[in-house]
N, C-alpha and C. Protein backbone atom coordinates (compact mmCIF):
# COMPACT_ATOMS: atom_id res chain seq x y z
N UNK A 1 39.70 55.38 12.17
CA UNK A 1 40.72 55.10 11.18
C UNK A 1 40.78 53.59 10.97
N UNK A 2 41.03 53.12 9.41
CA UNK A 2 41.05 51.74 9.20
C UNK A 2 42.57 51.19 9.65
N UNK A 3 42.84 50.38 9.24
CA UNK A 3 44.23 49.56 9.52
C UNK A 3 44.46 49.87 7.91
N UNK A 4 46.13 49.74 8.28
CA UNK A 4 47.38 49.83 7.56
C UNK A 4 48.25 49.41 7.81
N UNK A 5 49.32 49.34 6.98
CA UNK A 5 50.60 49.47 7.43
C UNK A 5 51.66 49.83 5.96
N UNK A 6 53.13 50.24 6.65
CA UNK A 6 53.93 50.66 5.40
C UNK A 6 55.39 49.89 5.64
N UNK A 7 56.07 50.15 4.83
CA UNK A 7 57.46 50.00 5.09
C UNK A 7 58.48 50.56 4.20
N UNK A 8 59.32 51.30 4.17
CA UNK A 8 60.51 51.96 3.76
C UNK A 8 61.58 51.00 3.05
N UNK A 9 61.70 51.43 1.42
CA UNK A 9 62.83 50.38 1.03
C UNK A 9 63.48 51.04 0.52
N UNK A 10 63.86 52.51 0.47
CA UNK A 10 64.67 53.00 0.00
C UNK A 10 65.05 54.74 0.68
N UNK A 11 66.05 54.88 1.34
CA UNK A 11 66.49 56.10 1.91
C UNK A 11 67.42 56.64 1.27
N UNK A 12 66.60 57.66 0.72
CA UNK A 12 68.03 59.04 -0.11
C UNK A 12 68.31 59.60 0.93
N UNK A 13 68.46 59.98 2.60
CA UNK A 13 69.08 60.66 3.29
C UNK A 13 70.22 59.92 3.64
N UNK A 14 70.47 59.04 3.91
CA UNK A 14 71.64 58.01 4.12
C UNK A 14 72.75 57.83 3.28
N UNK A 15 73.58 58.09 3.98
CA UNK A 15 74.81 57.66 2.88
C UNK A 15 75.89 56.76 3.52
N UNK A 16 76.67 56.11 3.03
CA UNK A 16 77.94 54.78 4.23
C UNK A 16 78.49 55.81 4.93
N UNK A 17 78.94 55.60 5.87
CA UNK A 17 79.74 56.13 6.97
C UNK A 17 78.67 57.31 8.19
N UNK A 18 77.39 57.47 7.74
CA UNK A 18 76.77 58.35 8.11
C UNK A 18 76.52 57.72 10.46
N UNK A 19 76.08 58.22 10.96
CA UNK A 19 76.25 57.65 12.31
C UNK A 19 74.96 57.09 12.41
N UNK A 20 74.01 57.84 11.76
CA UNK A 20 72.77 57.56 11.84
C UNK A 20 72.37 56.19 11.22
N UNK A 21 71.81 55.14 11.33
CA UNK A 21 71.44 54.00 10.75
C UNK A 21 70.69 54.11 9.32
N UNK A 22 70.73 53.78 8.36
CA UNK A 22 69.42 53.48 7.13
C UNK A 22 68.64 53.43 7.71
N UNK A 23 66.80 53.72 7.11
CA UNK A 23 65.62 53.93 7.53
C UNK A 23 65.16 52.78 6.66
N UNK A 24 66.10 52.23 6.03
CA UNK A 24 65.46 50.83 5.19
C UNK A 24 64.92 49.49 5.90
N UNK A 25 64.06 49.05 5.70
CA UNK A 25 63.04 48.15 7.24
C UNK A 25 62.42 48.67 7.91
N UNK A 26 62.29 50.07 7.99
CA UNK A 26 61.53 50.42 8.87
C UNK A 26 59.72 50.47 8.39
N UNK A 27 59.25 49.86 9.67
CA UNK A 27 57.94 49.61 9.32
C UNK A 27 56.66 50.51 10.16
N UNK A 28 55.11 50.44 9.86
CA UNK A 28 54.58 51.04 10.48
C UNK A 28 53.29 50.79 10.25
N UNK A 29 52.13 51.53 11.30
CA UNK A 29 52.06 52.13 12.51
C UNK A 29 52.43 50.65 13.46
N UNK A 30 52.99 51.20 14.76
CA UNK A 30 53.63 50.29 15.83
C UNK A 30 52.20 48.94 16.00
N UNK A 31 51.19 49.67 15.66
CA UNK A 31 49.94 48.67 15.74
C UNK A 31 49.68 47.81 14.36
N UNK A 32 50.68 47.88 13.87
CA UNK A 32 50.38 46.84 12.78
C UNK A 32 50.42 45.55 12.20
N UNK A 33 50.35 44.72 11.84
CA UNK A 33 50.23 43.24 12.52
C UNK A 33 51.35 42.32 11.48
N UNK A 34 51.54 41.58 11.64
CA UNK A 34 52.79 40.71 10.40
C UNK A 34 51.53 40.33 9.34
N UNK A 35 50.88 39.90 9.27
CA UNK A 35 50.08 39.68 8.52
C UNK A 35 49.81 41.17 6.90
N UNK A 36 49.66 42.08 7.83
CA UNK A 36 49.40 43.44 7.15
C UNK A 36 50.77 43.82 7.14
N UNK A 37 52.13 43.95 7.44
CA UNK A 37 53.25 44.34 6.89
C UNK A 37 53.67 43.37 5.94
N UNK A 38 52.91 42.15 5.86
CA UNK A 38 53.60 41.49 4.95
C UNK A 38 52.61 41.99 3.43
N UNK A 39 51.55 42.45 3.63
CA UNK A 39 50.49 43.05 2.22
C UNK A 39 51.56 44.37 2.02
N UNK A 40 51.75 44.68 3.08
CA UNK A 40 52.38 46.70 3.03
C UNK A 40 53.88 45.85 1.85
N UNK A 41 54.41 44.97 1.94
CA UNK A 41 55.84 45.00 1.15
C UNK A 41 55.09 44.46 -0.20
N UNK A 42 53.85 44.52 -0.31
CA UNK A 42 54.11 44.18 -1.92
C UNK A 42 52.68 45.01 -2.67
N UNK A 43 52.57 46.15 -1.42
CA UNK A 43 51.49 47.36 -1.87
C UNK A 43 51.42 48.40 -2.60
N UNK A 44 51.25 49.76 -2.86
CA UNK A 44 51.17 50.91 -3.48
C UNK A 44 52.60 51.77 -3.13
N UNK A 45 53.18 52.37 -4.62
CA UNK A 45 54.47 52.62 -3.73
C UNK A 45 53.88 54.08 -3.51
N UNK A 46 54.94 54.60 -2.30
CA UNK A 46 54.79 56.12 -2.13
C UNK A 46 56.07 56.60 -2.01
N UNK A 47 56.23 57.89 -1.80
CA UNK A 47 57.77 58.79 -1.44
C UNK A 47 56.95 59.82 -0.34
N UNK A 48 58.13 59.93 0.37
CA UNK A 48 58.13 61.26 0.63
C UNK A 48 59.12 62.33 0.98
N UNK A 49 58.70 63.56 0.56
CA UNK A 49 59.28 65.10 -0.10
C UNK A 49 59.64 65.92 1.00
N UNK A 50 60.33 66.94 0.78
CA UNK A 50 60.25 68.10 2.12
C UNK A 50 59.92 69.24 1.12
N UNK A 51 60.36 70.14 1.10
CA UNK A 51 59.18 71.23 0.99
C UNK A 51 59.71 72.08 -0.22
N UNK A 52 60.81 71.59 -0.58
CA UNK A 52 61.70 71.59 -1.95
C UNK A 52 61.65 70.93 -2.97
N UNK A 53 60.74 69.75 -2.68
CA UNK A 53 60.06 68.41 -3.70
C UNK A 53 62.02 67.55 -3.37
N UNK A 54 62.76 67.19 -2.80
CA UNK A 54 63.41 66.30 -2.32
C UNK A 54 62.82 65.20 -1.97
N UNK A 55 63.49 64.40 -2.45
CA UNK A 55 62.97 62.78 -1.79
C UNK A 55 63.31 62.41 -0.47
N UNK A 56 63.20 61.75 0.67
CA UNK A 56 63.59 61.53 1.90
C UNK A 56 63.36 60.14 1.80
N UNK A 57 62.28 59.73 1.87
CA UNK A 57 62.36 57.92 1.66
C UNK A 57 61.38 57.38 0.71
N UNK A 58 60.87 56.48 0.31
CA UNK A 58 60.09 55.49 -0.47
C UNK A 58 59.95 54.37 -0.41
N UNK A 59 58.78 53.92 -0.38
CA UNK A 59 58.54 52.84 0.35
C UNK A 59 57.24 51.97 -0.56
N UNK A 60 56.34 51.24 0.69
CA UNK A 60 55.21 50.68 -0.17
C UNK A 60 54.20 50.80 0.69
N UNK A 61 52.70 51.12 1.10
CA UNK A 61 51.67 50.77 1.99
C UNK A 61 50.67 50.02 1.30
N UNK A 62 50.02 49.32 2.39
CA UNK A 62 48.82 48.72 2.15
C UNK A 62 47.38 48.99 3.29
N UNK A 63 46.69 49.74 2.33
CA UNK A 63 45.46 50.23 3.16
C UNK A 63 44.10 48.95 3.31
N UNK A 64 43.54 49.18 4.17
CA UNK A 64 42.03 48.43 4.78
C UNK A 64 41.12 49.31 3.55
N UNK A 65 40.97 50.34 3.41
CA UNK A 65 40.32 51.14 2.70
C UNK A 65 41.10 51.38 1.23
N UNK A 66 40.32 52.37 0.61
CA UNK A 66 40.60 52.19 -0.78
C UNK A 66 41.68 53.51 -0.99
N UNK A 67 42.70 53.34 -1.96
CA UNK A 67 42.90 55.11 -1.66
C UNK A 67 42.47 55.75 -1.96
N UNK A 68 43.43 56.87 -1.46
CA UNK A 68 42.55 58.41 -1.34
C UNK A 68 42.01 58.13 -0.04
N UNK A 69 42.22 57.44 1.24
CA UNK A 69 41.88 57.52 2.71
C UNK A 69 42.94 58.57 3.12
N UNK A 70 42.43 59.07 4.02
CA UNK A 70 42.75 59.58 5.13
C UNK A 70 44.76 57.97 5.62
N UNK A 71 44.02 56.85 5.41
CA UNK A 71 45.58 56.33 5.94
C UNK A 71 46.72 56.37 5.19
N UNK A 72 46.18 57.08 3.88
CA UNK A 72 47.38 57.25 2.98
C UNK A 72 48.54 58.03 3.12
N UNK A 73 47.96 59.19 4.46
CA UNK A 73 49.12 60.02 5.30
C UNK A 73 50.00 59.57 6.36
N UNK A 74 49.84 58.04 6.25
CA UNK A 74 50.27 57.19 7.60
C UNK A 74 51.75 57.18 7.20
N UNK A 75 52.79 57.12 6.27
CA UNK A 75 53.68 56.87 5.74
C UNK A 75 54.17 58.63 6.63
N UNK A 76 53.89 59.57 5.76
CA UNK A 76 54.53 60.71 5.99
C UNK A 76 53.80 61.10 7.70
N UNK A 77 53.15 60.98 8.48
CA UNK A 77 52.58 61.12 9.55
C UNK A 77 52.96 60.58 10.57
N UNK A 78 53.56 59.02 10.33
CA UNK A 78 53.68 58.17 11.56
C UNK A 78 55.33 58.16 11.62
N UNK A 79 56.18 58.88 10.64
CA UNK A 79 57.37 58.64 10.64
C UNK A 79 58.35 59.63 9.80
N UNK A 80 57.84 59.76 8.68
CA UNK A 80 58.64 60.73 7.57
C UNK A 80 58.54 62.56 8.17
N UNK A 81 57.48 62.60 8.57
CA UNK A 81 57.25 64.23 9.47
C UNK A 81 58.36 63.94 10.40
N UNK A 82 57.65 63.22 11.55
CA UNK A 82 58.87 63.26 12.86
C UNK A 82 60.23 62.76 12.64
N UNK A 83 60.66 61.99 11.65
CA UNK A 83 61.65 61.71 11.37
C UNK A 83 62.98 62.51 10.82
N UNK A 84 62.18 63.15 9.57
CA UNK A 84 62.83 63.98 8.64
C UNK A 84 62.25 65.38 8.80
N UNK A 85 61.39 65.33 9.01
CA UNK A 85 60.94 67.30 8.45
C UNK A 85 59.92 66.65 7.14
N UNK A 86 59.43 65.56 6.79
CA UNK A 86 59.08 65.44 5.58
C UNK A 86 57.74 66.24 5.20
N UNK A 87 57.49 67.22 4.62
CA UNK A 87 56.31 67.53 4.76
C UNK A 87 54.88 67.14 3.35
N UNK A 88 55.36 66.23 2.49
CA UNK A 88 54.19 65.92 1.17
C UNK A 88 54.49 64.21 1.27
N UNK A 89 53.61 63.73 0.78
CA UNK A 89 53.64 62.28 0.62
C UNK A 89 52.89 62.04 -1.12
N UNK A 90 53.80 61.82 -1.84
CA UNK A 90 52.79 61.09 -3.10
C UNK A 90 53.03 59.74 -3.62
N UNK A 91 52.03 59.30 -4.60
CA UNK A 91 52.23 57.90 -4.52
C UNK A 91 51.99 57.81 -5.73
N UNK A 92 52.56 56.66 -6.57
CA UNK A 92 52.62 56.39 -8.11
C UNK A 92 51.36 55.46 -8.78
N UNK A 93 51.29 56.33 -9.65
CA UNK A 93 49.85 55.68 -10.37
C UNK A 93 49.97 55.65 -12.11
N UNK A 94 49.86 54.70 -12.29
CA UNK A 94 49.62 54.27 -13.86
C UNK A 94 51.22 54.37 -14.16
N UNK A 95 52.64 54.27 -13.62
CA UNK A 95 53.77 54.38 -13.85
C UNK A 95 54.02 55.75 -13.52
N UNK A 96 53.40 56.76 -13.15
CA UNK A 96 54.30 58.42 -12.67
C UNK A 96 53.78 58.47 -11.40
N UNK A 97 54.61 59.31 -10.69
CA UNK A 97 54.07 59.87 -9.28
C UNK A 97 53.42 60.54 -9.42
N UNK A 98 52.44 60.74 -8.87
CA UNK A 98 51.05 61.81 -9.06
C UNK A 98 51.26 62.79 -7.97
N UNK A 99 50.48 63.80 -8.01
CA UNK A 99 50.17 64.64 -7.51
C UNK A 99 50.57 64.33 -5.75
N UNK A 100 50.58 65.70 -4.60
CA UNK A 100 51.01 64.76 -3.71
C UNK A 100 49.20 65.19 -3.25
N UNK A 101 49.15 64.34 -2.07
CA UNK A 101 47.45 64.76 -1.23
C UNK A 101 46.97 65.64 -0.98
N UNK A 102 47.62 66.48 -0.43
CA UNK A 102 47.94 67.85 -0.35
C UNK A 102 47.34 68.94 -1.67
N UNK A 103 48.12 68.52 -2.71
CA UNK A 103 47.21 69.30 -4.02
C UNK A 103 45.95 68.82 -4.64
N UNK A 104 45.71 67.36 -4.50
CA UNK A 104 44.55 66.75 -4.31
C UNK A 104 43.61 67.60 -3.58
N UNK A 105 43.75 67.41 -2.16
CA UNK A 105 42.81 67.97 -1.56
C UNK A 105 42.31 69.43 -1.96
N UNK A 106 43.60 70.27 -2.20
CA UNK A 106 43.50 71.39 -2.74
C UNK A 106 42.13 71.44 -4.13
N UNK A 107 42.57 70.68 -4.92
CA UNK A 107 42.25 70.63 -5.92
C UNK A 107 40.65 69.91 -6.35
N UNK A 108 40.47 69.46 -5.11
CA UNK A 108 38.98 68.82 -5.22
C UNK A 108 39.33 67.59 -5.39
N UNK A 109 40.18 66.74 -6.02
CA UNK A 109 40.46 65.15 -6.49
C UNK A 109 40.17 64.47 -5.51
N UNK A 110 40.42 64.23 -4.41
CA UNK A 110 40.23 63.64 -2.91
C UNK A 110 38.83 63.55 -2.04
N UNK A 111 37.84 63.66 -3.09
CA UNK A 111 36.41 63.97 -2.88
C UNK A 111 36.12 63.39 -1.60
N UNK A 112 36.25 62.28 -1.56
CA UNK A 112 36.39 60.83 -0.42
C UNK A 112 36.68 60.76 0.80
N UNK A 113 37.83 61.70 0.10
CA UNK A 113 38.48 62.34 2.30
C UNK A 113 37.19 62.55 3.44
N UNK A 114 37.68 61.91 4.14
CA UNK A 114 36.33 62.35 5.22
C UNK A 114 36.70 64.30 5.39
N UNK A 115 35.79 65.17 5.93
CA UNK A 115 35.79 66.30 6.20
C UNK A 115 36.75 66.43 7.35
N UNK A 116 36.79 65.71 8.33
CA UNK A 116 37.83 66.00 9.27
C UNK A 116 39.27 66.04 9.14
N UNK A 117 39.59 65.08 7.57
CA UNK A 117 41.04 65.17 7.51
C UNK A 117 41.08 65.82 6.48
N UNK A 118 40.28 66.77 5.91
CA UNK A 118 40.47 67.59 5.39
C UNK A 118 40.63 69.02 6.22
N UNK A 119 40.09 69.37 6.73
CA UNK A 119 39.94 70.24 7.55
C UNK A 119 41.57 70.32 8.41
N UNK A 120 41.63 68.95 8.89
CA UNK A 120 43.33 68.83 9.58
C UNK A 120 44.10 69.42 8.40
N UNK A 121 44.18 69.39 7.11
CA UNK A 121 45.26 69.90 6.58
C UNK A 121 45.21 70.99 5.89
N UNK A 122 43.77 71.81 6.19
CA UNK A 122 44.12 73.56 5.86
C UNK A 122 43.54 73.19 4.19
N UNK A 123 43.20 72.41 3.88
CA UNK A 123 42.43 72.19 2.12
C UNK A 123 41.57 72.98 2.30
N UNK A 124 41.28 73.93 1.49
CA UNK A 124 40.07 74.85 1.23
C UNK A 124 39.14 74.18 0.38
C-alpha cells in the first residue's frame, strides 16, 4: 500500500450538547506524516454513507497514487467503518459526488484496483 492521508471537516453525526466530541480534525492513517496531512487538507473531497446513503462525515484525502487506488478506502476503513458503522465512501468529481467504489468496482470503472482489493470487497 502507498502512503496517504485524510482528514474530516465536516460531521453530520454531531450535534451541541451531544457527550461525544465532533470528529472534525480528525486525521489519518496514525502513520501519516505532517507533511502529507498537510496535502490531505487541501486534497480530493470524499463523504462517507451508511447503508441508507446518509452522510456520517466528509472530509479531504491525498493519495501517493492516482485515484481509483485501493487507498481511496483509507477514509471509510481507517475510521468511518469503526467509528460509525459507515459502510460506502464516495468522492466528488467534476462538481457531483460520483458513484461510491463499491459500484465502481461492481461496475467495471475501477479497472486499476489491484485484484486483491477487489476480491476483499466481494466485486464480481
Amino acid at each position: 500500500m502507498s502512503r496517504y492521508a485524510w482528514v474530516i471537516e465536516t460531521d453530520h453525526l454531531w450535534e451541541p450538547g451531544d457527550e461525544i466530541p465532533s470528529r472534525v480534525g480528525t486525521q489519518g492513517p496514525s502513520t501519516a506524516t505532517a507533511e502529507e496531512l498537510a496535502k490531505a487538507a487541501e486534497g480530493r473531497e470524499w463523504r462517507v454513507l451508511d447503508d441508507d446513503g446518509i452522510v456520517y462525515y466528509e472530509g479531504r484525502i491525498w493519495t501517493e497514487d492516482e485515484p481509483g487506488s485501493e487507498d481511496d478506502f483509507g477514509p471509510l476503513d481507517d475510521f468511518g467503518r469503526p467509528d460509525a458503522g459507515a459502510v460506502t465512501i464516495r468522492y466528488r468529481e467534476g462538481g457531483k459526488w460520483g458513484d461510491s467504489l463499491m459500484e465502481q468496482l461492481r461496475w467495471g470503472l475501477a479497472s486499476d484496483m489491484p485484484p486483491e482489493a477487489i476480491g476483499a470487497w466481494g466485486a464480481a
